[in-house]
N, C-alpha and C. Protein backbone atom coordinates (compact mmCIF):
# COMPACT_ATOMS: atom_id res chain seq x y z
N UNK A 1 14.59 37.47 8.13
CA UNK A 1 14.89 36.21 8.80
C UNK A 1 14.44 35.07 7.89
N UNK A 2 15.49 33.97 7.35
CA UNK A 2 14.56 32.95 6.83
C UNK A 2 14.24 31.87 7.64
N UNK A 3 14.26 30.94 7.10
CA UNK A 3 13.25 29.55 7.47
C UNK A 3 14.34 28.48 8.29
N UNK A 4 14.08 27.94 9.38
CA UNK A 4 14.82 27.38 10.62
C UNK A 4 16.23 26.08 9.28
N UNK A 5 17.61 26.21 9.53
CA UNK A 5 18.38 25.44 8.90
C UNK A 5 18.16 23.80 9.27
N UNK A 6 17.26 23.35 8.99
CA UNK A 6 17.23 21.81 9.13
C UNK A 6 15.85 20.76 8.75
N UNK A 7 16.22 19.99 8.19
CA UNK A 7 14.85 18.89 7.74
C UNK A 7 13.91 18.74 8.26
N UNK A 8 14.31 18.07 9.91
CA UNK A 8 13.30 18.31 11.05
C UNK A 8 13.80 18.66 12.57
N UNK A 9 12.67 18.62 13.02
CA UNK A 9 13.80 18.92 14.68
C UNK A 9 13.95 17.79 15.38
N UNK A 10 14.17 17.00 14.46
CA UNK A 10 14.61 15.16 15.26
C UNK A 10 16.13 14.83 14.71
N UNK A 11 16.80 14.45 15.45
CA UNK A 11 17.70 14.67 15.45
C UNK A 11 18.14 12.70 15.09
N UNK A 12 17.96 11.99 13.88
CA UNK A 12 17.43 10.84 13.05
C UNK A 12 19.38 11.12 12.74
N UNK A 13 19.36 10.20 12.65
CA UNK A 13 21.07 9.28 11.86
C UNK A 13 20.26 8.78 10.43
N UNK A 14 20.43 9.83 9.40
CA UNK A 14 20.20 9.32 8.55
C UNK A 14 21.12 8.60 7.53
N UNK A 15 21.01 7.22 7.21
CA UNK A 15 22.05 6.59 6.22
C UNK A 15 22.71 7.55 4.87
N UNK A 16 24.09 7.19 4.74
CA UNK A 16 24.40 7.75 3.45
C UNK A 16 23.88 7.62 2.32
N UNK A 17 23.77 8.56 1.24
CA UNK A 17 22.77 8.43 0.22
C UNK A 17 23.14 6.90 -0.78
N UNK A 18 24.33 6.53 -0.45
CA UNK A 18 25.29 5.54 -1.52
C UNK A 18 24.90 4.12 -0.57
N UNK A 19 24.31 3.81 0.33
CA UNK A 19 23.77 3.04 0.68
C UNK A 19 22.86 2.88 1.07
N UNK A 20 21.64 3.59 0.83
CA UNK A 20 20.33 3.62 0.96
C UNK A 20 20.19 2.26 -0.52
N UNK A 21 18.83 1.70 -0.41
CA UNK A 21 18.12 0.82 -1.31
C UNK A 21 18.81 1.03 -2.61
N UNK A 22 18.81 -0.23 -3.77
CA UNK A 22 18.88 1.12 -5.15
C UNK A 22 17.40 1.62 -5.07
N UNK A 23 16.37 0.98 -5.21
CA UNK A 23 15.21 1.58 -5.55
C UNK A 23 14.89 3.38 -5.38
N UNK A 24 15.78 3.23 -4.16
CA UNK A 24 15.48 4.69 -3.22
C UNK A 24 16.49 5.40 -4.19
N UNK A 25 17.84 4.93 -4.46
CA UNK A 25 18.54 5.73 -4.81
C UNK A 25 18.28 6.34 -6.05
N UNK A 26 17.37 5.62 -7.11
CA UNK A 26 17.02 5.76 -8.00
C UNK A 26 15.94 6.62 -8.27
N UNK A 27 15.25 6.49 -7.25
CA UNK A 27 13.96 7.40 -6.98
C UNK A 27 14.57 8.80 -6.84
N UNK A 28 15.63 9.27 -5.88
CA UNK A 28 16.08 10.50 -5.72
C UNK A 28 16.71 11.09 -6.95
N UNK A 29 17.11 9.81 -7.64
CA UNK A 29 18.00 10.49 -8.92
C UNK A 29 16.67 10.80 -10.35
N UNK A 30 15.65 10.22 -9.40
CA UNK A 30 14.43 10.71 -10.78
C UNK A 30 13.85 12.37 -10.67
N UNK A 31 13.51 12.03 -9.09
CA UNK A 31 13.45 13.37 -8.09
C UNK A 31 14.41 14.27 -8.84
N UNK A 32 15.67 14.46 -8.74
CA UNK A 32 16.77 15.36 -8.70
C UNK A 32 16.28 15.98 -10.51
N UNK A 33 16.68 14.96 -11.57
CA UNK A 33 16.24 15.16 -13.23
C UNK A 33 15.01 15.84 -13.59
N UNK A 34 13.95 15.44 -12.91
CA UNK A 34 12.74 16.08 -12.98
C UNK A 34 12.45 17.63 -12.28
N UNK A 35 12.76 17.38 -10.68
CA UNK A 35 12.52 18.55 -10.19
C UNK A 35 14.00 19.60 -9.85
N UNK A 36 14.63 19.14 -10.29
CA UNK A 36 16.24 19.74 -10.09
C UNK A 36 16.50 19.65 -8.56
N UNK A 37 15.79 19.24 -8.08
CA UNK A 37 15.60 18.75 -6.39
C UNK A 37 15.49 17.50 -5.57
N UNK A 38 15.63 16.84 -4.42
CA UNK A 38 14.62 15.84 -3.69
C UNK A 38 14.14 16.60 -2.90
N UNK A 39 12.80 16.30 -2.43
CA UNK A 39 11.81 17.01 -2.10
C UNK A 39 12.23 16.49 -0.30
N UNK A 40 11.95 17.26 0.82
CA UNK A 40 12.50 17.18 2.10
C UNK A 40 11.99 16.24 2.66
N UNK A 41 10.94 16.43 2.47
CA UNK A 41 10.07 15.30 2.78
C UNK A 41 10.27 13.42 2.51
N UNK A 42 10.51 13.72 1.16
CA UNK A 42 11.49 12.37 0.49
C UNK A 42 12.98 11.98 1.45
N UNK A 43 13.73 12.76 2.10
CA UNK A 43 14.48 13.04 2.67
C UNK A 43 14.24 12.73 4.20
N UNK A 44 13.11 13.57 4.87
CA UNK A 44 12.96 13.02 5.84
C UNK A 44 12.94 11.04 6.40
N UNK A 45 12.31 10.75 4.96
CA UNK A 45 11.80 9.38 4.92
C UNK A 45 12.62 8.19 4.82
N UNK A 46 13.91 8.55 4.72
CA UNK A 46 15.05 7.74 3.88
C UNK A 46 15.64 7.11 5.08
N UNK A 47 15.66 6.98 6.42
CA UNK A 47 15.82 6.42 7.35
C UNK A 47 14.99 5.04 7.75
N UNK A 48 14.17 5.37 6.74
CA UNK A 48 12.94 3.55 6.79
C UNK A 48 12.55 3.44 5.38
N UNK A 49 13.20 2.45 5.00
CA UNK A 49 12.80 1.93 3.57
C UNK A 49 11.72 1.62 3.19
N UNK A 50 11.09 1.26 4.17
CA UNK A 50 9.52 0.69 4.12
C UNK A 50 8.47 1.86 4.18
N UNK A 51 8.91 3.01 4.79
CA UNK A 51 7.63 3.96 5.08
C UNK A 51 7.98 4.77 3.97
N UNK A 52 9.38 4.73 4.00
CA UNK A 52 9.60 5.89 2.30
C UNK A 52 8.56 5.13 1.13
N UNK A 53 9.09 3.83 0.86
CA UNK A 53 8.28 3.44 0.16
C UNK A 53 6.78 3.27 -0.33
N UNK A 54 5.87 3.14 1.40
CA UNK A 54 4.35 3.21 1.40
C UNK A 54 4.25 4.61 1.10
N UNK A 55 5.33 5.63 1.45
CA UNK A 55 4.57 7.17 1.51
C UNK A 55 4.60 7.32 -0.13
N UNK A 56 5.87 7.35 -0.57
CA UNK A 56 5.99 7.68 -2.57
C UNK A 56 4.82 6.88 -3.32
N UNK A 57 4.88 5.95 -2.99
CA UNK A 57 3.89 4.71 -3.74
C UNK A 57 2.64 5.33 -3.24
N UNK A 58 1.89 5.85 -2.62
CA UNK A 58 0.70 6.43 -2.33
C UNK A 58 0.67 8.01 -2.31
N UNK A 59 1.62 8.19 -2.83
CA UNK A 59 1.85 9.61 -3.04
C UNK A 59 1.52 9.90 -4.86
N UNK A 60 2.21 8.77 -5.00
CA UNK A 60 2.44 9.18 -6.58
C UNK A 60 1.24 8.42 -7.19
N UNK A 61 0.25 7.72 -6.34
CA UNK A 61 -0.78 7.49 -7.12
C UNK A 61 -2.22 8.41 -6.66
N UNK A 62 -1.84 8.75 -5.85
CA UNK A 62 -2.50 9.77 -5.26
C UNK A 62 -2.75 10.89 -6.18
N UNK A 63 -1.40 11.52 -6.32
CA UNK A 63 -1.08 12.86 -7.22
C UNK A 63 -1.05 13.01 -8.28
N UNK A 64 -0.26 11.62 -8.80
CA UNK A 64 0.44 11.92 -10.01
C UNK A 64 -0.64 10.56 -11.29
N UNK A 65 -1.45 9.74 -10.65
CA UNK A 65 -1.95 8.65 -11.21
C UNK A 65 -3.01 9.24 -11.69
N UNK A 66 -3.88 8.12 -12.82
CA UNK A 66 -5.34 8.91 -12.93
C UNK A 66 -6.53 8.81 -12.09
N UNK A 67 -6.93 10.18 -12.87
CA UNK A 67 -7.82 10.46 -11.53
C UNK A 67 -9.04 11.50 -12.65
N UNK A 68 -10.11 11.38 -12.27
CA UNK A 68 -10.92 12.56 -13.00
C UNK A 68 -10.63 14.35 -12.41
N UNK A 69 -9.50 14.28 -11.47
CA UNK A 69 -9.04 15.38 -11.15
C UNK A 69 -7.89 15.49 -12.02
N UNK A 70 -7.44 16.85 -12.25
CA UNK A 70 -6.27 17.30 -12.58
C UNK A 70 -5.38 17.62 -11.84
N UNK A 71 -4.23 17.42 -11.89
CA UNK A 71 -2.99 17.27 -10.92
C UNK A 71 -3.13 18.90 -10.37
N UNK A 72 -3.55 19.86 -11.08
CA UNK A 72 -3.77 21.36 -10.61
C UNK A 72 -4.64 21.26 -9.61
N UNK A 73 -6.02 20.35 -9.55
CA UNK A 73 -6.69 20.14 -8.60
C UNK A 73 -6.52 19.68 -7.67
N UNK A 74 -5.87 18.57 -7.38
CA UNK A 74 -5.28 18.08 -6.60
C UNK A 74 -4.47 18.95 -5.56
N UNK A 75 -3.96 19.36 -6.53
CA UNK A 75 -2.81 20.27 -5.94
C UNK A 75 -3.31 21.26 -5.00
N UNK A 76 -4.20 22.18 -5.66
CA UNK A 76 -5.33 23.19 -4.91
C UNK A 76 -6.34 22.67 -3.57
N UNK A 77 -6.36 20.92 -3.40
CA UNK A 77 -6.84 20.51 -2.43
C UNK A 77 -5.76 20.21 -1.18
N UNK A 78 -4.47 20.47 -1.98
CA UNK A 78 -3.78 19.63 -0.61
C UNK A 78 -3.07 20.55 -0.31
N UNK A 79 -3.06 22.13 -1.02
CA UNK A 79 -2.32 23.64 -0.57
C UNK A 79 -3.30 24.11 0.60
N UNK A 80 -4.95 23.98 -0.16
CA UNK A 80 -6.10 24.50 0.90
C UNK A 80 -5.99 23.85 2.50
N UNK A 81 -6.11 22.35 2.15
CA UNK A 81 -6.11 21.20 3.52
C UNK A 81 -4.66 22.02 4.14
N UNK A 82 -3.27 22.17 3.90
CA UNK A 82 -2.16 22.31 4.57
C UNK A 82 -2.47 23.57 4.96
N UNK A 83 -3.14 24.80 4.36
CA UNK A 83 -3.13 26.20 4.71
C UNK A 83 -4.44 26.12 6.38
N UNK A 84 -5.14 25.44 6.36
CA UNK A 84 -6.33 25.34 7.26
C UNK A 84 -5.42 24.54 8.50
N UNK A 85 -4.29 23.71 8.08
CA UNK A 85 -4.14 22.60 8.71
C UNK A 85 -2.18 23.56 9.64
N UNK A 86 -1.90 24.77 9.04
CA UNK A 86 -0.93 25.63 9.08
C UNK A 86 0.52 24.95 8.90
N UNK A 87 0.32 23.99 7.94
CA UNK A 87 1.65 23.18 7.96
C UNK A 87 2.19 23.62 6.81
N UNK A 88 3.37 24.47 7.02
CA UNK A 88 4.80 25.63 6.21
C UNK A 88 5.56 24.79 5.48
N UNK A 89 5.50 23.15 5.61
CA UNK A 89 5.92 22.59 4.68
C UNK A 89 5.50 22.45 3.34
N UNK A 90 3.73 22.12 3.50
CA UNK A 90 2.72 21.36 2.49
C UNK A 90 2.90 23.21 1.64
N UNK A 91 2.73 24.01 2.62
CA UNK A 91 2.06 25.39 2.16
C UNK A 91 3.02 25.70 1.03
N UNK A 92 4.01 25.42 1.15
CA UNK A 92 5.32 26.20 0.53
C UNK A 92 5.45 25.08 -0.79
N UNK A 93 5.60 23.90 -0.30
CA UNK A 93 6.00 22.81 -1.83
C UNK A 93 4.85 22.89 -2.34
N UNK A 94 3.55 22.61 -2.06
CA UNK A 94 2.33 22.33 -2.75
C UNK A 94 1.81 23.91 -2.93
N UNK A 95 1.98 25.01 -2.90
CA UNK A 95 1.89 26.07 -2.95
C UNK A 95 2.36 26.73 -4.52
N UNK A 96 3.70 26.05 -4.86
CA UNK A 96 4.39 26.33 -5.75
C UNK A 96 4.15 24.74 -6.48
N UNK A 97 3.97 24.01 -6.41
CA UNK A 97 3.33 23.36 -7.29
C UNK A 97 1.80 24.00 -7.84
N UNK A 98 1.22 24.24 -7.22
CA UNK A 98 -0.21 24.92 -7.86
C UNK A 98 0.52 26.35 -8.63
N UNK A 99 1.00 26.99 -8.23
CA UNK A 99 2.09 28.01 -9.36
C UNK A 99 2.30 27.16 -10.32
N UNK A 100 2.91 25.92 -10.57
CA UNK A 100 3.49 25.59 -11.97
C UNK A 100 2.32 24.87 -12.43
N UNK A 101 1.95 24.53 -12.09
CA UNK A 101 0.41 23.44 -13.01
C UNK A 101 -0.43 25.22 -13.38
N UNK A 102 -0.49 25.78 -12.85
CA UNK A 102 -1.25 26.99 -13.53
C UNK A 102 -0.95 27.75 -14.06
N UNK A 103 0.58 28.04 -14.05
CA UNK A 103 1.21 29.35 -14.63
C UNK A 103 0.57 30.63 -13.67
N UNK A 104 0.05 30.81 -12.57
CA UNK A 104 -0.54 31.79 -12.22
C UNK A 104 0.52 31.82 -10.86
N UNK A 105 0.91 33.04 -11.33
CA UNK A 105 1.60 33.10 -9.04
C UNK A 105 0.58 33.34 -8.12
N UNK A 106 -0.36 33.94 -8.35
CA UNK A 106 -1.39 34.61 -7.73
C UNK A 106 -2.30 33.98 -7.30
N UNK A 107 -2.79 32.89 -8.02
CA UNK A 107 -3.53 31.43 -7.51
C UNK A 107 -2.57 30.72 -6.20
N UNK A 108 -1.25 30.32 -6.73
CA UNK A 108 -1.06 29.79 -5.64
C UNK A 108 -0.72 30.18 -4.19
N UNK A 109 0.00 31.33 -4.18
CA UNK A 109 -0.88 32.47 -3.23
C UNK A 109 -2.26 32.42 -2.48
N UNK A 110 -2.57 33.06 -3.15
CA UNK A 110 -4.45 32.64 -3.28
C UNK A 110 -4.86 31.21 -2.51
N UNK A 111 -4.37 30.43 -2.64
CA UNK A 111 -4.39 28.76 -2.27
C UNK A 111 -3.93 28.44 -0.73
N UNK A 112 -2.70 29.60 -0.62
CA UNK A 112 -2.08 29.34 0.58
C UNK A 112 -2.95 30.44 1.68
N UNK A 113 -2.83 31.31 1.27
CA UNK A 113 -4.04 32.53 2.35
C UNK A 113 -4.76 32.28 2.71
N UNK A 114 -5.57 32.31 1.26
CA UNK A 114 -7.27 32.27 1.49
C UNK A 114 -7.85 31.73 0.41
N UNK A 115 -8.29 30.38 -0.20
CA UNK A 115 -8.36 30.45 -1.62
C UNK A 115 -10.03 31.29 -1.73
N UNK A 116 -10.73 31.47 -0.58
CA UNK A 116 -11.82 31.78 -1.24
C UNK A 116 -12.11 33.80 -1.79
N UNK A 117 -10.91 34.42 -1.34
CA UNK A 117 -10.07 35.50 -2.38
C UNK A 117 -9.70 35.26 -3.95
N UNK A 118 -9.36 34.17 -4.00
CA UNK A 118 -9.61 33.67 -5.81
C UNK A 118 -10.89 33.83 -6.47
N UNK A 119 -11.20 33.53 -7.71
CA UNK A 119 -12.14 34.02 -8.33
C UNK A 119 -11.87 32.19 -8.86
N UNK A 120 -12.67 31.37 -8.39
CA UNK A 120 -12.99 30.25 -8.75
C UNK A 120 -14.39 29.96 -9.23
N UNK A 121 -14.03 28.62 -10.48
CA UNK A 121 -15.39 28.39 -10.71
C UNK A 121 -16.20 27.48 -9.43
N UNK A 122 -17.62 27.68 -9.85
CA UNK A 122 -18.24 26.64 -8.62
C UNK A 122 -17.99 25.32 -8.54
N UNK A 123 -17.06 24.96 -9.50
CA UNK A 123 -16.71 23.49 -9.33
C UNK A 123 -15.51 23.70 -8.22
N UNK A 124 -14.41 24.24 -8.39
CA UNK A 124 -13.78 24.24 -7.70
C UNK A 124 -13.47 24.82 -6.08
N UNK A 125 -14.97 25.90 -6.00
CA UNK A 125 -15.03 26.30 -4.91
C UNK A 125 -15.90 24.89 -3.87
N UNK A 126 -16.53 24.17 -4.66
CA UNK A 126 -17.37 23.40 -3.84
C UNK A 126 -16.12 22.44 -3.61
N UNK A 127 -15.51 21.91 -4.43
CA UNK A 127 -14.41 20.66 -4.29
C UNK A 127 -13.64 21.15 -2.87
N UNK A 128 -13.04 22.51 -2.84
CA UNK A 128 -12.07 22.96 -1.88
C UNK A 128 -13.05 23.23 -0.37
N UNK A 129 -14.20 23.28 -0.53
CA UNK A 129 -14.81 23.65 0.56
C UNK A 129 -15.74 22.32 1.34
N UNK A 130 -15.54 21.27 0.20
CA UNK A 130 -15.47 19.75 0.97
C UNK A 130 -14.13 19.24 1.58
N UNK A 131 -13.51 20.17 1.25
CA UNK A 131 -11.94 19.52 1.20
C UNK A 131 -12.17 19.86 2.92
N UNK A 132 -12.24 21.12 2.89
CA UNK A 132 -12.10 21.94 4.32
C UNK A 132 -12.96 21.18 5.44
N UNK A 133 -14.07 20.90 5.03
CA UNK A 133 -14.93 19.98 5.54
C UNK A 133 -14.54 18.58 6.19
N UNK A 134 -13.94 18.02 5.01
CA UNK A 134 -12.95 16.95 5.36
C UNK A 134 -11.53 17.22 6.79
N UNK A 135 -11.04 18.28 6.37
CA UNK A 135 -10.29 18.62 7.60
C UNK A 135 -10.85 19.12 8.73
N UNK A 136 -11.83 19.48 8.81
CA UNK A 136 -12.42 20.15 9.98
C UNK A 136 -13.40 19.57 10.74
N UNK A 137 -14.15 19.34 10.13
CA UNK A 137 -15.10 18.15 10.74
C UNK A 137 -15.33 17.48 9.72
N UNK A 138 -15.34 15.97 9.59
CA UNK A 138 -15.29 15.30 8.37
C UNK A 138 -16.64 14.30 8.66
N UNK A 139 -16.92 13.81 10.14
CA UNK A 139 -18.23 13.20 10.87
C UNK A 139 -19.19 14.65 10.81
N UNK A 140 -19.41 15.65 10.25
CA UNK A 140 -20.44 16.45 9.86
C UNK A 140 -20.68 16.11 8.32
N UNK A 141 -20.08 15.51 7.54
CA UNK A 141 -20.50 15.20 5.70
C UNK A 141 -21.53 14.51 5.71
N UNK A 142 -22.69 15.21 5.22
CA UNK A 142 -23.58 14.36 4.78
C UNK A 142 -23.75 14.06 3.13
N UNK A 143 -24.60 13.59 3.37
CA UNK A 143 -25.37 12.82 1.67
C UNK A 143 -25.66 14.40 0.84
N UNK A 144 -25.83 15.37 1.74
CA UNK A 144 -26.28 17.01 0.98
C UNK A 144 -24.58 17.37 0.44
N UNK A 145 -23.76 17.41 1.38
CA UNK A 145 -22.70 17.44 0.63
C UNK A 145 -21.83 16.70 -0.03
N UNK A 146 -22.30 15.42 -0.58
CA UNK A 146 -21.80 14.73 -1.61
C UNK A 146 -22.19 15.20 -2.90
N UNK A 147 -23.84 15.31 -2.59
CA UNK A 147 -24.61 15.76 -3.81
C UNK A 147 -24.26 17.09 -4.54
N UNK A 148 -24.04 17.87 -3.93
CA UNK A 148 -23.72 19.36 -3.99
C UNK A 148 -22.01 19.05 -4.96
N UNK A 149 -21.36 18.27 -4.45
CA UNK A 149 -20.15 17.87 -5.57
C UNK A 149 -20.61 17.30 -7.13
N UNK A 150 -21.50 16.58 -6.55
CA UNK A 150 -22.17 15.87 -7.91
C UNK A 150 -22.98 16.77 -9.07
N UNK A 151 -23.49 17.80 -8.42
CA UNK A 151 -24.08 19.12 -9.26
C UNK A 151 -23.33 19.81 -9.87
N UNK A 152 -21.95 19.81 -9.83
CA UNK A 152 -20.96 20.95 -10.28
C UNK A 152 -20.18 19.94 -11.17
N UNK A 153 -20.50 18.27 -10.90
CA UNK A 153 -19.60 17.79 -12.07
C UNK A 153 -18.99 16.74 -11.87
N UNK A 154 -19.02 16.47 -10.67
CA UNK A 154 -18.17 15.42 -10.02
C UNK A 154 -18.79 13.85 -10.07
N UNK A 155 -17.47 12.96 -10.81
CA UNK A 155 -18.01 11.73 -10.39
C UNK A 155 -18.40 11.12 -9.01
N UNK A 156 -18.58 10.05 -8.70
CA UNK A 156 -18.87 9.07 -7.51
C UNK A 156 -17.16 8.97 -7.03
N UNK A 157 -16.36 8.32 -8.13
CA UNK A 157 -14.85 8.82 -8.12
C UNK A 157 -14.44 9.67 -8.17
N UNK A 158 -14.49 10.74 -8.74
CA UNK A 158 -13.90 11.99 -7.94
C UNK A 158 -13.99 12.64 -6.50
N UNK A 159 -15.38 12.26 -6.18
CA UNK A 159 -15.51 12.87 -4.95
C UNK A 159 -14.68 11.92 -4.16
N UNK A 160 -14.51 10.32 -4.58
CA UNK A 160 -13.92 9.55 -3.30
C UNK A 160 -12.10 10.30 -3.47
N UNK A 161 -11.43 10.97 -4.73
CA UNK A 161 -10.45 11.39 -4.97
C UNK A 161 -10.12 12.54 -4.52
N UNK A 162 -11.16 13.36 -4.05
CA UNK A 162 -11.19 14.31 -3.11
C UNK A 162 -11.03 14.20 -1.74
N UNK A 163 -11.76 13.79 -1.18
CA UNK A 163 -12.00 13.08 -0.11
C UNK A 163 -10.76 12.32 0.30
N UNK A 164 -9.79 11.34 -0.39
CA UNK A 164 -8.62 10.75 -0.21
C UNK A 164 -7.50 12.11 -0.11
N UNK A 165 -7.31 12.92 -1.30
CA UNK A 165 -6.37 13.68 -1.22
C UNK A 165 -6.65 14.72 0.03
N UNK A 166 -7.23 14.97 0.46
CA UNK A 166 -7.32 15.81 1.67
C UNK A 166 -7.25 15.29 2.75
N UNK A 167 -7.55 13.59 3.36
CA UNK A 167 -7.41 12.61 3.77
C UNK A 167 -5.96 12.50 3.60
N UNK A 168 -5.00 12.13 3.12
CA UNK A 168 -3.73 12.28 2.33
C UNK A 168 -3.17 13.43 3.73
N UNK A 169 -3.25 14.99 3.06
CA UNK A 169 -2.65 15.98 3.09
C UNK A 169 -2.92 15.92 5.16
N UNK A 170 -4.15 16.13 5.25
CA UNK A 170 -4.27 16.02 6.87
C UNK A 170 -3.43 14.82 7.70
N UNK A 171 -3.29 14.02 7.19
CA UNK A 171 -1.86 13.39 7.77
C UNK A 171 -0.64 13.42 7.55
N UNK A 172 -0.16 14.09 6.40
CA UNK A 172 1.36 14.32 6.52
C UNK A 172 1.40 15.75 6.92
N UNK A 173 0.23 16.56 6.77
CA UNK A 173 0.54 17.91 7.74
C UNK A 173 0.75 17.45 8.89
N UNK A 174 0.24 16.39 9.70
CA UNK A 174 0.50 16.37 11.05
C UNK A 174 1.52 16.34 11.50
N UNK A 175 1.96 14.49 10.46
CA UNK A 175 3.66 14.03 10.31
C UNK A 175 4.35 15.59 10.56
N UNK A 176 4.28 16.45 9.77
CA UNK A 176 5.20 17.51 9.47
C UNK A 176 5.10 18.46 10.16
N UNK A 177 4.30 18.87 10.80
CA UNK A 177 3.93 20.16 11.50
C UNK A 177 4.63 19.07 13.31
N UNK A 178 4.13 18.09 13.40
CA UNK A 178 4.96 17.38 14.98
C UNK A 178 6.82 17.24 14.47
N UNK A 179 7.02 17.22 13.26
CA UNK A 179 8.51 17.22 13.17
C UNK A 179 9.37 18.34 13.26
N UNK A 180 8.46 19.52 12.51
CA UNK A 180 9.00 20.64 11.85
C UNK A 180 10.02 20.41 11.17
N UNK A 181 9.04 19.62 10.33
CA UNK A 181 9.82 19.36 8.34
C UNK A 181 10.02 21.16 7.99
N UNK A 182 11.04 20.70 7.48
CA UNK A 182 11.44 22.51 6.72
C UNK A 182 11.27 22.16 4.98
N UNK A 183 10.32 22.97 4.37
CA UNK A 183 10.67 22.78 2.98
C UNK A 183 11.89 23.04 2.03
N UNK A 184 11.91 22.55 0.91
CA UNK A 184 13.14 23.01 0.48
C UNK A 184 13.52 24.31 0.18
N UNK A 185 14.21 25.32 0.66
CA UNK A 185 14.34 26.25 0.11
C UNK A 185 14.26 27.27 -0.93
N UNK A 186 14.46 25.96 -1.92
CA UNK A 186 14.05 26.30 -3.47
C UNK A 186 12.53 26.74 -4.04
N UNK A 187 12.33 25.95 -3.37
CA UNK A 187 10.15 26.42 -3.45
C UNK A 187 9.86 27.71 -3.43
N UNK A 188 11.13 28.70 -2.17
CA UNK A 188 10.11 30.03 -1.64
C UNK A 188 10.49 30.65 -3.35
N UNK A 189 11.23 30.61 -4.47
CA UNK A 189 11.21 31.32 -5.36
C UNK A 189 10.95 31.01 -6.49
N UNK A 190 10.06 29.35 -6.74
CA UNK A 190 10.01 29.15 -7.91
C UNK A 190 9.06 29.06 -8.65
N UNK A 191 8.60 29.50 -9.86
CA UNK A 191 7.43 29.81 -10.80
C UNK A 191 6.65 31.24 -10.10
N UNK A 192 7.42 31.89 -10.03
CA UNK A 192 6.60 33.12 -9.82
C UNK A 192 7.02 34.19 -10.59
């Protein structure tokens, strides 16, 4: 059986792609060159110019901007947050993104299950297990677990880059898991 045929289960009049913004249109045609795709999510969004816009623009500085994290890290925080958080969208695109930033299928796997079945260093087990923290109870963080980031390596900025990207991921899992965003298809087979 595969994965339900549709974007979300809202049933949205979305504009034709030839009159959406240029900005937008341009964005999908960067989307499409880069990832041979637009991502569903990008898709879902294209019905409000304004929220597409706040979401990419804080997406892409989020993810893709600098950061004393690596986009692999990143990535591994917002597969962990969506796997805790059970949202089949984040799990599947950001799943296979941690596949291509690592070359490993087995990590990103690993990421979506259970990452603490990986064989991580203690930097990265502490980063992902603030992450979890952050999603689960986030009014339990104390000053012990800031510090405990700071021992393994972490700036004052990184930890706030942690802390954001999992912050980040726990709200568009929600967005997505109340829509039932479907990922793109293409994800369940790529880089493995």
């Amino acid at each position: 059986m595969s994965q339900p045929n549709h974007l979300t289960a809202l049933d949205i009049k979305y504009p034709e792609d030839e009159t959406l913004p240029e900005d937008m249109q341009k964005y999908f045609q960067v989307c499409e060159e880069k990832l041979g795709l637009i991502p569903n999510v990008l898709l879902a969004y294209r019905h409000n110019p304004d929220q597409f816009r706040g979401f990419s623009r804080f997406y892409n500085a989020l993810m893709l901007g600098e950061s004393g994290l690596s986009k692999l890290e990143r990535e591994m925080i917002g597969v962990v947050v969506s796997s805790t958080n059970y949202c089949f969208y984040c799990q599947t695109a950001h799943g296979q993104a941690v596949r291509a930033y690592s070359g490993d299928p087995a990590l990103g796997e690993m990421m979506v299950m259970n990452y603490r079945a990986a064989e991580l260093s203690e930097r990265h087990r502490a980063m992902l297990d603030f992450a979890i923290k952050v999603t689960e109870s986030s009014h339990k963080i104390t000053e012990a677990d800031r510090q405990l980031l700071r021992e393994v390596g972490f700036s004052e900025e990184d930890i706030f880059d942690i802390a954001n990207v999992a912050g980040f991921y726990n709200m568009s899992n929600r967005v997505a898991n109340a829509i039932d965003m479907q990922p793109n298809p293409e994800y369940h087979s790529m880089n493995r």
